[in-house]
Protein backbone atom coordinates (compact mmCIF):
# COMPACT_ATOMS: atom_id res chain seq x y z
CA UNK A 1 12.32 8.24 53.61
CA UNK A 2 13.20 5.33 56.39
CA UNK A 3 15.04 7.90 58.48
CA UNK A 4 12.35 10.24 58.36
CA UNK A 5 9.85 7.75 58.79
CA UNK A 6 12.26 6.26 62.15
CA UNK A 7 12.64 9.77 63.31
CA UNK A 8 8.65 10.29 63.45
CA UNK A 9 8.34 7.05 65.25
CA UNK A 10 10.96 8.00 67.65
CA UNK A 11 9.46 11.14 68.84
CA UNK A 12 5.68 9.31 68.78
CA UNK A 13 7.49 6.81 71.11
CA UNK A 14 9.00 9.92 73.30
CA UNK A 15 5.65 11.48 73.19
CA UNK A 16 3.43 8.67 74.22
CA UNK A 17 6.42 7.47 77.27
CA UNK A 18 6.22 11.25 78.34
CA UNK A 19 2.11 11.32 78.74
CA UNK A 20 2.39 7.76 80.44
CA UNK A 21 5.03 8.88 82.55
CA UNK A 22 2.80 12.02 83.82
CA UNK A 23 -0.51 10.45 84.06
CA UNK A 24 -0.26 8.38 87.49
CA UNK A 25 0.50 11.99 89.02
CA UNK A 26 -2.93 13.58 87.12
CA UNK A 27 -4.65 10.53 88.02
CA UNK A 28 -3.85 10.13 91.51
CA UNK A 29 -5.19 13.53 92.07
CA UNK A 30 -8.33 14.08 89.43
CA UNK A 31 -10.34 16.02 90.86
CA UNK A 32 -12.92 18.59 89.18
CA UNK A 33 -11.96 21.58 90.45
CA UNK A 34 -15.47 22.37 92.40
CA UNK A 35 -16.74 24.97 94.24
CA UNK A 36 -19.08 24.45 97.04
CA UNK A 37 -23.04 24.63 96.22
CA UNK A 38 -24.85 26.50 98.97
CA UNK A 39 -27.69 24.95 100.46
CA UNK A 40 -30.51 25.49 103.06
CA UNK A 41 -30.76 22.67 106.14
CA UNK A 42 -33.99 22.51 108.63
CA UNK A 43 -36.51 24.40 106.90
CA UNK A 44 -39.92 24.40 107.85
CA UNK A 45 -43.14 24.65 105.76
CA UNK A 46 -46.90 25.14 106.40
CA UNK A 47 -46.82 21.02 106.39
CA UNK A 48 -45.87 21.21 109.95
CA UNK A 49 -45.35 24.82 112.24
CA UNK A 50 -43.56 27.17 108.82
CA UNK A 51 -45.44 30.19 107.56
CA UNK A 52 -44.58 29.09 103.80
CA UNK A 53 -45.78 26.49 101.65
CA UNK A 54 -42.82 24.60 99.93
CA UNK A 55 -43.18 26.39 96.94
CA UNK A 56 -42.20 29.84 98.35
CA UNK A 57 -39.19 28.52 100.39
CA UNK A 58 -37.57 27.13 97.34
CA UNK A 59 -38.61 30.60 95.72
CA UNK A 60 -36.82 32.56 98.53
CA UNK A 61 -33.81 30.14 98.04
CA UNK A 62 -33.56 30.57 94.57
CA UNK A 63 -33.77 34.62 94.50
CA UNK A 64 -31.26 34.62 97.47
CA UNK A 65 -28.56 32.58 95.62
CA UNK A 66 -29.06 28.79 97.35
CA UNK A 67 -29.24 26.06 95.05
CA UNK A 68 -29.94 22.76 97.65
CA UNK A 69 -33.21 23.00 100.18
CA UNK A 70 -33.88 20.53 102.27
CA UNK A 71 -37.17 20.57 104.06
CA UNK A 72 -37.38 19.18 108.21
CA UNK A 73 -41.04 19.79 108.77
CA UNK A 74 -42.21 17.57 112.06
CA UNK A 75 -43.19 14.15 111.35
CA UNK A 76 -45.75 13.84 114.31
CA UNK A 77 -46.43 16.68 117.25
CA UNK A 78 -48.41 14.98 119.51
CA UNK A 79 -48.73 14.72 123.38
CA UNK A 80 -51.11 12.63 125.37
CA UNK A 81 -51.93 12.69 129.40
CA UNK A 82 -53.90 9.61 130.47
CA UNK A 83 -55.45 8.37 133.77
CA UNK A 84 -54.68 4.79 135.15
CA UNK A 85 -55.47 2.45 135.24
CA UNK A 86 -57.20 3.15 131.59
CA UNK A 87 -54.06 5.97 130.48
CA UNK A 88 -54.50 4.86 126.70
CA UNK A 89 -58.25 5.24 127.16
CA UNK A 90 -59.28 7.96 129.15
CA UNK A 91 -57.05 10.57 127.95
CA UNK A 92 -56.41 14.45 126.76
CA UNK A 93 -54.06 14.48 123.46
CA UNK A 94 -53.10 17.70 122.29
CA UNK A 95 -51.68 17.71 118.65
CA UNK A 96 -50.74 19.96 116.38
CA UNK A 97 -50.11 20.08 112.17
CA UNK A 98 -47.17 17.92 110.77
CA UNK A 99 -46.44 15.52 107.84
CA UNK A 100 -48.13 12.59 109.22
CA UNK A 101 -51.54 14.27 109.90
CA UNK A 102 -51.75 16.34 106.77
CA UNK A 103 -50.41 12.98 104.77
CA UNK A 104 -46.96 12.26 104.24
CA UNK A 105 -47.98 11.51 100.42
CA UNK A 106 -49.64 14.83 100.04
CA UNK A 107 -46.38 16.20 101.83
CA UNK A 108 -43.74 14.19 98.90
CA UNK A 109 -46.11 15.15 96.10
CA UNK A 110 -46.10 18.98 97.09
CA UNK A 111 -41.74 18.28 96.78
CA UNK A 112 -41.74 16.61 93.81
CA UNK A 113 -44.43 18.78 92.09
CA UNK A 114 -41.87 22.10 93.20
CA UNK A 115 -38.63 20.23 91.74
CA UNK A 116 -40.51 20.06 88.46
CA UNK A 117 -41.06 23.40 88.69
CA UNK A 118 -37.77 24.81 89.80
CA UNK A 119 -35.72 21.83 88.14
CA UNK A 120 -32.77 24.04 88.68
CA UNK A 121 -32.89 23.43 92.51
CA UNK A 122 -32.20 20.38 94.64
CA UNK A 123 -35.46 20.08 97.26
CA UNK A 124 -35.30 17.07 99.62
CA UNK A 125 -37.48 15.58 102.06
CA UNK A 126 -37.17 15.01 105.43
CA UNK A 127 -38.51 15.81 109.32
CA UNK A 128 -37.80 16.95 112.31
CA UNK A 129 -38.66 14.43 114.81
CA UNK A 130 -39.09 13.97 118.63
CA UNK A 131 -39.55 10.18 119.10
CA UNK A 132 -40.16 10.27 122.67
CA UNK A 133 -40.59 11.70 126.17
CA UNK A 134 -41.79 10.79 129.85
CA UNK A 135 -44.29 12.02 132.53
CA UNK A 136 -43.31 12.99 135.66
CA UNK A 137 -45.41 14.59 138.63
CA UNK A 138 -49.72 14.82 138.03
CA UNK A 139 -52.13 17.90 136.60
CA UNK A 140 -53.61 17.28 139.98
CA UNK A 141 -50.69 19.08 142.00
CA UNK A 142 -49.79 21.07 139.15
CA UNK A 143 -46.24 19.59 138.33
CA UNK A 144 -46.91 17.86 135.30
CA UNK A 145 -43.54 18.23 133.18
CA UNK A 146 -42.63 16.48 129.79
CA UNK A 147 -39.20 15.28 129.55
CA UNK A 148 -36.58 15.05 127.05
CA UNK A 149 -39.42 16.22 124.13
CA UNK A 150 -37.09 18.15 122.74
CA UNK A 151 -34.46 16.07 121.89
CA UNK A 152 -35.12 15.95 118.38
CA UNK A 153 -33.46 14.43 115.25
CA UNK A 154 -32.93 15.58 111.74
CA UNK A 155 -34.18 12.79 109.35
CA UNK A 156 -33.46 13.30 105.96
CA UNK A 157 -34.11 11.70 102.42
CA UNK A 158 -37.09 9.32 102.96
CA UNK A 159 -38.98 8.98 99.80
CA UNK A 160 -41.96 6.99 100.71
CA UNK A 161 -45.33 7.74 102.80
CA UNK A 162 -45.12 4.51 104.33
CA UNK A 163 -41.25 5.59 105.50
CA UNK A 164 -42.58 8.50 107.35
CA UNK A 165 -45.76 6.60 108.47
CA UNK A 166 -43.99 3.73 110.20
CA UNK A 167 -41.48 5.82 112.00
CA UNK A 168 -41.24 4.72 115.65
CA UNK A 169 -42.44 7.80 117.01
CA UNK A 170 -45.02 8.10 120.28
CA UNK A 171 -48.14 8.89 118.69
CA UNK A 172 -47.36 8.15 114.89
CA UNK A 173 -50.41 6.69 113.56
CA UNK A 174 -51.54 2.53 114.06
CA UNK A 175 -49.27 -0.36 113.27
CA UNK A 176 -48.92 -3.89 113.61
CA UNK A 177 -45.45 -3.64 114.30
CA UNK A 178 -45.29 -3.83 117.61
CA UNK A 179 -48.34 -6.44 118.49
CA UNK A 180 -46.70 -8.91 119.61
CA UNK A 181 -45.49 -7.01 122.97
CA UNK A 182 -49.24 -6.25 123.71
CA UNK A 183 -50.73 -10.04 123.02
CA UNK A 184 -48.93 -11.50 126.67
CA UNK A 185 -51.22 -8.40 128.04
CA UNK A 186 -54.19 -9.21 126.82
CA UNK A 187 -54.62 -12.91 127.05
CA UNK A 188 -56.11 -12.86 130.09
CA UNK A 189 -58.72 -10.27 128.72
CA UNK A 190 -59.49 -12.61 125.84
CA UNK A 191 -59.81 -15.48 128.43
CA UNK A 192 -62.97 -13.13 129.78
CA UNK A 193 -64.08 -12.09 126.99
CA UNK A 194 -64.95 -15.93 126.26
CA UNK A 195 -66.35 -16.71 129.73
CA UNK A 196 -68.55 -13.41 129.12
CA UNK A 197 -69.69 -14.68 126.67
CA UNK A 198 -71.42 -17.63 128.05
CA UNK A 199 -72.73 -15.59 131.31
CA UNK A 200 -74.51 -13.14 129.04
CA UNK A 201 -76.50 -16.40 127.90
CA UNK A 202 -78.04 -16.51 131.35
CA UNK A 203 -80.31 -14.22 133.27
CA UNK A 204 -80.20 -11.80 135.71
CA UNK A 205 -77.34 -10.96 137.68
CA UNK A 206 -75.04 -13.14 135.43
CA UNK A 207 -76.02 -11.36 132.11
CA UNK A 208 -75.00 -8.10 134.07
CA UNK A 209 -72.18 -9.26 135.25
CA UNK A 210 -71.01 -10.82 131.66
CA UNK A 211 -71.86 -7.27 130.24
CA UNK A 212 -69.26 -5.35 132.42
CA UNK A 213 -66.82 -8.10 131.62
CA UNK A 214 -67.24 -7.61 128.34
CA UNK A 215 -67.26 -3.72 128.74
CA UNK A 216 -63.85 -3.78 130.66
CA UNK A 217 -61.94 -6.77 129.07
CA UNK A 218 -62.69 -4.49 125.47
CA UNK A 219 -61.15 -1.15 127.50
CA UNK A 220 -58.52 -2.86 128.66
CA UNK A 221 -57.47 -4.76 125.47
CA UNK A 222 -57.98 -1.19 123.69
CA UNK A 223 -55.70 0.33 126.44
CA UNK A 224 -52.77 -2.49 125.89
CA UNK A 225 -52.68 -0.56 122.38
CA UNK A 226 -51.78 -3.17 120.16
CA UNK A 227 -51.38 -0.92 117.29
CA UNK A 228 -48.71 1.06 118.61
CA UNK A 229 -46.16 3.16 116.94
CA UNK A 230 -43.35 2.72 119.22
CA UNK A 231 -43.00 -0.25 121.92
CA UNK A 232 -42.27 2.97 124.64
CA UNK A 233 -44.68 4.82 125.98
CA UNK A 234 -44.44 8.07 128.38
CA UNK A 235 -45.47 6.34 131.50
CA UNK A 236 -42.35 4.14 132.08
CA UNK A 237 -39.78 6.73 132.83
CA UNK A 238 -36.92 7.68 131.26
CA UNK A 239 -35.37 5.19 128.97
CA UNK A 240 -32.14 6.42 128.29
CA UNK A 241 -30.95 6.62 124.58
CA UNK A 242 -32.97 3.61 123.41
CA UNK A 243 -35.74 5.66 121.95
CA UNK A 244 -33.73 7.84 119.71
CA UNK A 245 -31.22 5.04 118.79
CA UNK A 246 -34.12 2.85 117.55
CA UNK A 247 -35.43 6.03 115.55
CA UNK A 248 -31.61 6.36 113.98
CA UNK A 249 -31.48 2.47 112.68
CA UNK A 250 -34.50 2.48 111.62
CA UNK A 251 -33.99 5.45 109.32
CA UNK A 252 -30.85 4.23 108.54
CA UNK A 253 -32.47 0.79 107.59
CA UNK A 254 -34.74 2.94 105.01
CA UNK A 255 -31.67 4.21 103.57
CA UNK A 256 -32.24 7.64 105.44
CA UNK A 257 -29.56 9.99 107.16
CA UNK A 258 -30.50 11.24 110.63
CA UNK A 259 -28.39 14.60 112.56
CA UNK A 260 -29.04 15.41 115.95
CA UNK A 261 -30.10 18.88 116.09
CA UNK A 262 -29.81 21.58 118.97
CA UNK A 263 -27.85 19.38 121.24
CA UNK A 264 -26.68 22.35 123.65
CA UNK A 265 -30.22 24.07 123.39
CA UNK A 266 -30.92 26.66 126.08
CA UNK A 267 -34.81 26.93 125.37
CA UNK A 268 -36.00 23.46 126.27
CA UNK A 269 -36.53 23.95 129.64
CA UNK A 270 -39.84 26.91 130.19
CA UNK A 271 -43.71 26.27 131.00
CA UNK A 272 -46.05 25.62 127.72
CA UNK A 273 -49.65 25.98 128.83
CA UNK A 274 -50.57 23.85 131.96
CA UNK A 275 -47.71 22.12 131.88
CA UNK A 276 -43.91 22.11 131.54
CA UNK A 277 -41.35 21.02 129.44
CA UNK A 278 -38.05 20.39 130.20
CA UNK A 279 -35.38 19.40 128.22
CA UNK A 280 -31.73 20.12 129.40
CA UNK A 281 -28.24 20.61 126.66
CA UNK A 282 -27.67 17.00 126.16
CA UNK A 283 -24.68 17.14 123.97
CA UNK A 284 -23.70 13.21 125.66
CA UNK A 285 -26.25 12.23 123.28
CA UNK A 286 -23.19 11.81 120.62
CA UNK A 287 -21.58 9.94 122.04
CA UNK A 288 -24.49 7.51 124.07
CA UNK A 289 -25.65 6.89 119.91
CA UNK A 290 -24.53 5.20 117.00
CA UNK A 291 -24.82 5.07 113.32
CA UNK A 292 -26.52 8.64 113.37
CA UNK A 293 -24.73 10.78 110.19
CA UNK A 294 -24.37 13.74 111.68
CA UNK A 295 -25.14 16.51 114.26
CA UNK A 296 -26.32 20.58 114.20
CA UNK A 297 -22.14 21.95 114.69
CA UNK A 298 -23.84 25.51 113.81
CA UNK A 299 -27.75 26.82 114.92
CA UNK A 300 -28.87 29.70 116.93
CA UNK A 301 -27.73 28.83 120.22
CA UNK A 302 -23.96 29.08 121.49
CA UNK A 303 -22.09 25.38 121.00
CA UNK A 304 -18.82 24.40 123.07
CA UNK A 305 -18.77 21.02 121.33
CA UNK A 306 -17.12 22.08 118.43
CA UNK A 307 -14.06 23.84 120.38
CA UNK A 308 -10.87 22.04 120.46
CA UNK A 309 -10.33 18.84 122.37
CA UNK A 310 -14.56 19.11 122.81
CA UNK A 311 -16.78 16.49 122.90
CA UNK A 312 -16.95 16.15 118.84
CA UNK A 313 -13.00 15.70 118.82
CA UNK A 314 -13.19 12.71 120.99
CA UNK A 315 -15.92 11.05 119.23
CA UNK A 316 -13.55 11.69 116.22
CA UNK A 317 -10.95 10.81 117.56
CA UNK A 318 -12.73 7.28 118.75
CA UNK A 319 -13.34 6.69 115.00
CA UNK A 320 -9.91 7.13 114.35
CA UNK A 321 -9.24 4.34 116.96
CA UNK A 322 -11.44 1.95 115.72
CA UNK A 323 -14.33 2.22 118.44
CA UNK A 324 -16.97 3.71 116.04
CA UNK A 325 -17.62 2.71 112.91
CA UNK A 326 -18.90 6.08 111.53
CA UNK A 327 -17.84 9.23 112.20
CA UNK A 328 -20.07 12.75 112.74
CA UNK A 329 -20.18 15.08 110.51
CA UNK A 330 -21.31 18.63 111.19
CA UNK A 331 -23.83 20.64 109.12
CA UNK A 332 -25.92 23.98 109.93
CA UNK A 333 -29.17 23.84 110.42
CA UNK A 334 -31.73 27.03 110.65
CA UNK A 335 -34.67 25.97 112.15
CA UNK A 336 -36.63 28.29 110.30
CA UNK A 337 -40.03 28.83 110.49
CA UNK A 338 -40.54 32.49 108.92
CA UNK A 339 -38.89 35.80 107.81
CA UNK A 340 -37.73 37.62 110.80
CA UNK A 341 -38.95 35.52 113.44
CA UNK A 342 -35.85 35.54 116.38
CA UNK A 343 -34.25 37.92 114.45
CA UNK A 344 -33.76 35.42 111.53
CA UNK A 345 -33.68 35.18 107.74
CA UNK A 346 -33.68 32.64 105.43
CA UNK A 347 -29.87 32.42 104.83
CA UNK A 348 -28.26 33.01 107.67
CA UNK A 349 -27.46 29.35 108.65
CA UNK A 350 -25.77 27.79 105.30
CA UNK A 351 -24.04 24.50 104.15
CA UNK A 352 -21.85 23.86 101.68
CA UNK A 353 -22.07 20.57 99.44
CA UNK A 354 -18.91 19.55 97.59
CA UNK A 355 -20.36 17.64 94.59
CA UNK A 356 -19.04 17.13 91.39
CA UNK A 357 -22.63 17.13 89.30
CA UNK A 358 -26.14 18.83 91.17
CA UNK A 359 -28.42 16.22 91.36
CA UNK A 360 -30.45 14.97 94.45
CA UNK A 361 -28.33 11.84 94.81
CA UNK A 362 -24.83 13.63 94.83
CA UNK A 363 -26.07 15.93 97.08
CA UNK A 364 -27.11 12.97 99.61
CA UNK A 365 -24.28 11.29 99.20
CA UNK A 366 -22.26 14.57 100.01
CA UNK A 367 -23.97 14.59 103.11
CA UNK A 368 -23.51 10.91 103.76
CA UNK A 369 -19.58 11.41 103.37
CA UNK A 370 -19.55 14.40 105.29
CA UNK A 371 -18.29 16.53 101.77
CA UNK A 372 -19.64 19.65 103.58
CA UNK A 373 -19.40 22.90 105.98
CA UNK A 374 -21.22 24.67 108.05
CA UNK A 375 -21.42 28.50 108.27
CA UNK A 376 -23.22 30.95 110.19
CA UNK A 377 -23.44 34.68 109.22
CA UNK A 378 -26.09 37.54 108.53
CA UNK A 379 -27.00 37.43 105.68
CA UNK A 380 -26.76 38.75 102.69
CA UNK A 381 -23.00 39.01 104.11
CA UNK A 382 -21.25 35.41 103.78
CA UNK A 383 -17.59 33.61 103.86
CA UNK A 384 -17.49 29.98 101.59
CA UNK A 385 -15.01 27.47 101.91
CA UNK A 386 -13.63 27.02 98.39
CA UNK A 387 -11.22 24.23 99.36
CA UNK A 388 -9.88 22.71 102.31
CA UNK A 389 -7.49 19.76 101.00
CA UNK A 390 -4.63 17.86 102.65
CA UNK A 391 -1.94 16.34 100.51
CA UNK A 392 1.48 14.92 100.03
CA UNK A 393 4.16 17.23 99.37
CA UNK A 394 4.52 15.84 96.25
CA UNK A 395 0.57 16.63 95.75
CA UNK A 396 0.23 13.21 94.09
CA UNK A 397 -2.28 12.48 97.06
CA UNK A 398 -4.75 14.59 98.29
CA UNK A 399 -8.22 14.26 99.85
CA UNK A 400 -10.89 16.98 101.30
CA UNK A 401 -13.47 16.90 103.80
CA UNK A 402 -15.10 13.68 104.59
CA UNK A 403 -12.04 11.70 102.84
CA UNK A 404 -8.86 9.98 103.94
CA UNK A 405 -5.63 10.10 102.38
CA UNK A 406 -2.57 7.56 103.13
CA UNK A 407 0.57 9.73 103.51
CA UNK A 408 4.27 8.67 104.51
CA UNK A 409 5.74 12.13 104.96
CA UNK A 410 4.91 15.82 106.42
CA UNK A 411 0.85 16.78 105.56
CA UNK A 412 0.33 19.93 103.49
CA UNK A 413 -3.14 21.20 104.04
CA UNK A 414 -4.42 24.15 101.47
CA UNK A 415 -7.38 26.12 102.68
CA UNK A 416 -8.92 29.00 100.25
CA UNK A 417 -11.78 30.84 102.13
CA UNK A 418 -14.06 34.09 99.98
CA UNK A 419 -16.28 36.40 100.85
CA UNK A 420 -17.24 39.75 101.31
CA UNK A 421 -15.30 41.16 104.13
CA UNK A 422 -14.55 44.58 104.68
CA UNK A 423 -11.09 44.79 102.76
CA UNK A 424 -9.65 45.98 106.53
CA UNK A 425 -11.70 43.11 107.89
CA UNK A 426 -9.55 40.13 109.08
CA UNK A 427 -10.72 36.62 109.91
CA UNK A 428 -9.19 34.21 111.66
CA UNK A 429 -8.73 30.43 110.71
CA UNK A 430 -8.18 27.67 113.01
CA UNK A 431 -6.27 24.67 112.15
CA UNK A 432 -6.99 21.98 114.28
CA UNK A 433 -5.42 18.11 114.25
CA UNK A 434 -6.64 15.42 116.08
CA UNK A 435 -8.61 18.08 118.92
CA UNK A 436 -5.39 20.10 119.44
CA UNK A 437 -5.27 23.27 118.05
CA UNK A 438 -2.40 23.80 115.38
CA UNK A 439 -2.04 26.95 114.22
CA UNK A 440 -4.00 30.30 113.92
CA UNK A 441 -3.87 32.36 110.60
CA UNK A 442 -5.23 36.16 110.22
CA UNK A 443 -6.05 37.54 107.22
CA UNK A 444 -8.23 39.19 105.30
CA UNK A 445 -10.88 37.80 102.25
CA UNK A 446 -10.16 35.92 100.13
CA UNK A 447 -7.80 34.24 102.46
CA UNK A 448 -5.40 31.17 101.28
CA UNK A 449 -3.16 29.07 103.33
CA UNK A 450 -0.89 26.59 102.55
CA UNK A 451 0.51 25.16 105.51
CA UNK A 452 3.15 21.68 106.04
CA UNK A 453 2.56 20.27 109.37
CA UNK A 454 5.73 18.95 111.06
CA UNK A 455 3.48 16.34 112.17
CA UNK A 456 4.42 12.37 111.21
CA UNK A 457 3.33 9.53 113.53
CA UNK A 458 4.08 5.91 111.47
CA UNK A 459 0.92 3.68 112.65
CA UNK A 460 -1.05 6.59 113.67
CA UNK A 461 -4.61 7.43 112.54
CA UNK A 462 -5.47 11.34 112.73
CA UNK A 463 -8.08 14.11 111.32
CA UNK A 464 -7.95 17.58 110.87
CA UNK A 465 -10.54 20.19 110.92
CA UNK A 466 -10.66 24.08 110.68
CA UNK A 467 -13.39 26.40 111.71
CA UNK A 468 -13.22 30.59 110.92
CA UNK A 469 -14.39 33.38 113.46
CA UNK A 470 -15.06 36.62 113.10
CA UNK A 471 -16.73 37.36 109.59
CA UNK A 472 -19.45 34.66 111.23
CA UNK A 473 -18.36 31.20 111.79
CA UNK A 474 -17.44 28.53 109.20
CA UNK A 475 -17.00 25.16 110.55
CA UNK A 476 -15.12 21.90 108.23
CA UNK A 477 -15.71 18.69 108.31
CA UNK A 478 -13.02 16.57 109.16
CA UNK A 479 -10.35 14.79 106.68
CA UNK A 480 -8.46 11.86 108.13
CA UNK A 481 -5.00 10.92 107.35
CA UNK A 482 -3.32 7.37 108.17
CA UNK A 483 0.22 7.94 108.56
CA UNK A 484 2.49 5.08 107.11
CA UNK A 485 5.71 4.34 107.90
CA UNK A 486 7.86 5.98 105.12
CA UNK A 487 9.06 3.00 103.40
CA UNK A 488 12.96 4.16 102.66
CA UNK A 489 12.92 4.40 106.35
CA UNK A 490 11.72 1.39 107.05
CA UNK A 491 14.03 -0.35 104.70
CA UNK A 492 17.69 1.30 106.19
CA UNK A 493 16.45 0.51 109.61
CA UNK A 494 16.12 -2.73 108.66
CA UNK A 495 11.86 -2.44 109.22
């Protein structure tokens, strides 16, 4: 009875030392195994300049296999032309319908009333917003141009009116925010306001004369605009990035994302009723900011930023060094306003979220850590990024986009792209490290790669990216390894 009872104990003990033995390795790389939910970026409903109320968006999305929608109606689409002295007085606005003059409450409530009734589907709020632009020439020798009104932001999960209400957008409502820069301006109108006072006592020409110092000390304390939404105003010239970087921390101070949208835009430049607009690519706006989440890597014009050694690589490449302290992740965005409009449907410009449960927050935070793609196709044809890791060779350590994993040998990166290619249909996948391209593979869908870099660099901080042509255009977000010196090395050398 003993032995049997020692031999029991002995293979418990082997047992239990084998699963302790094994479960660093499953530890060190527990993952869920999860496949990319498909989601809808920069969708606009009848809130702002869409054809669809929120309702029948999330509808569409549903019926055409998209689980995530997040809605960018404007904020605020306003202009306003005034004449001096009096500009904020005597003055021509033009503005059209967005969340802030329907009612950003009404505009939450409509989102929230949709989720209830869809609660299969993720539906976030957010804007597209312009935050500023500049006057140049006069309607009087027909010149007037707007500048730089189309350089707009993505903002995206604000849950409160009063978030959308306060954002520091020309135009955006009354505030008290930004009194204090018009009080030194008015002082002096106070000061006659007070003297006025006492003249309109008298008679005769005094009275008058205290009237129309009252009249124009009230016009030109209403012009100072203490109530303000933004301490900028379009009669100052340009201001360089200030405007837009104020609008990015103060989103990000409300626990908001923002993405710069259509940064190589071809469109912003044309005539739009008596005056023009003009708005050139301004893709240095990624680099001029900080703290902004992300940027549009895929929409419907053609983007160079995104190639190899481009202008996203460097500001990558900058985080890796230490001189930014986030990076940029890319997303697609569709600018969509209705059903055939440019030649578009609602589908065509898709991200992926990598999230290991569907609710609202994972989702967000996906986007926050950059656990995304970006494709663009026709749809109902697509191409999804099923995984795009980078490991050890021992596969004990692994991380995927948005992540960084510590190696001290050779990377292994595994990419698995499906679809619905043409069987005699190949794509073809870039691998790029660091902006330099790697290696090209060909192949048809589904495609996987496994692929060791002969790449080490002790000390060195890298990323690596991919992006597929042909069967549209899939675009990763980046993963970033820190290379370590391997530590056998290190020891022999005497390290």
């Amino acid at each position: 009875m003993d032995l049997r009872k020692n031999s029991i104990l002995v293979i418990c003990a082997i047992v239990l030392t084998a699963i302790l033995a094994a479960w660093p390795a499953r530890a060190a790389d527990a993952r869920p195994d999860t496949r990319p939910v498909l989601g809808l970026i920069d969708v606009r409903s009848n809130f702002s300049d869409g054809a669809y109320d929120v309702e029948t968006l999330v509808r569409m999305a549903k019926e055409r296999g998209f689980t995530v929608v997040v809605i960018n109606d404007h904020d605020r689409v306003a202009m306003e032309y005034g004449l001096p002295p009096l500009r904020n007085v005597i003055k021509k606005r033009e503005e059209r319908g967005s969340i802030n003059r329907w009612g950003a409450s009404s505009y939450l409530h409509a989102i929230r009333e949709v989720e209830k009734k869809y609660p299969e589907m993720i539906v976030i709020p957010g804007t597209e917003t312009a935050p500023f632009y500049h006057w140049t020439g006069s309607p009087v020798t027909g010149d007037l141009t707007a500048w730089n009104h189309e350089r707009r932001v993505l903002t995206v999960g604000l849950e409160s009116p009063e978030d959308y209400q306060t954002l520091p957008v020309l135009h955006n409502g009354s505030t008290t925010r930004w009194m204090n820069l018009a009080v030194p301006g008015i002082l002096a109108f106070l000061a006659a306001l007070v003297v006025a006072g006492f003249m309109i006592r008298w008679k005769g020409f005094y009275r008058i004369a205290g009237i129309v110092i009252v009249i124009l000390s009230l016009a030109f304390i209403a012009n100072s605009d203490p109530l303000r939404s933004s301490p900028f105003n379009p009669y100052s010239g340009d201001q360089g990035i200030a405007p837009w970087q104020m609008l990015i921390d103060d989103v990000r101070g409300k626990g908001g994302l923002t993405f710069w949208n259509h940064v190589e835009t071809q469109s912003g430049v044309r005539d739009m009723g008596p005056i023009k607009v003009h708005t050139s690519p301004h893709p240095e706006v990624l680099d001029e900011s900080t703290g902004y989440t992300g940027f549009a890597v895929l929409y419907g014009d053609t983007i160079t930023i995104a190639e190899p050694g481009g202008l996203w690589d460097r500001v990558l490449s900058d985080y890796c060094r230490g001189y930014r302290e986030f990076p940029a992740w890319g997303i697609a965005t569709a600018h969509y306003h209705k059903e055939g409009e440019a030649g578009e449907q609602l589908g065509n410009f898709q991200t992926g979220f990598f999230v290991e449960k569907l609710s609202r927050k994972d989702v967000l935070e996906a986007l926050r850590t950059g656990k995304t793609y970006a494709y663009r196709g026709l749809y109902p044809k697509y191409a999804r990024l099923d995984e795009f890791s980078v490991s050890s060779k021992e596969g004990d350590k692994r991380a995927v986009s948005g992540e960084q994993v510590v190696l001290k040998g050779n990377p292994v990166i595994r990419i698995r792209i499906s679809g619905d290619a043409p069987p005699e249909a190949n794509v073809r996948v870039r691998l790029i490290r660091s902006g330099v391209l790697v290696k090209v593979f060909e192949g048809a869908l589904p495609l996987e790669i496994t692929h060791e870099d002969e790449y080490f660099k002790p000390g060195e901080r890298a990323f690596y990216r991919l992006d597929m042509q042909e069967h549209g255009t899939l675009v990763s977000n980046p993963i970033f390894v820190d290379y370590r010196m391997n530590l056998d090395v290190k020891q022999a050398t005497g390290g």
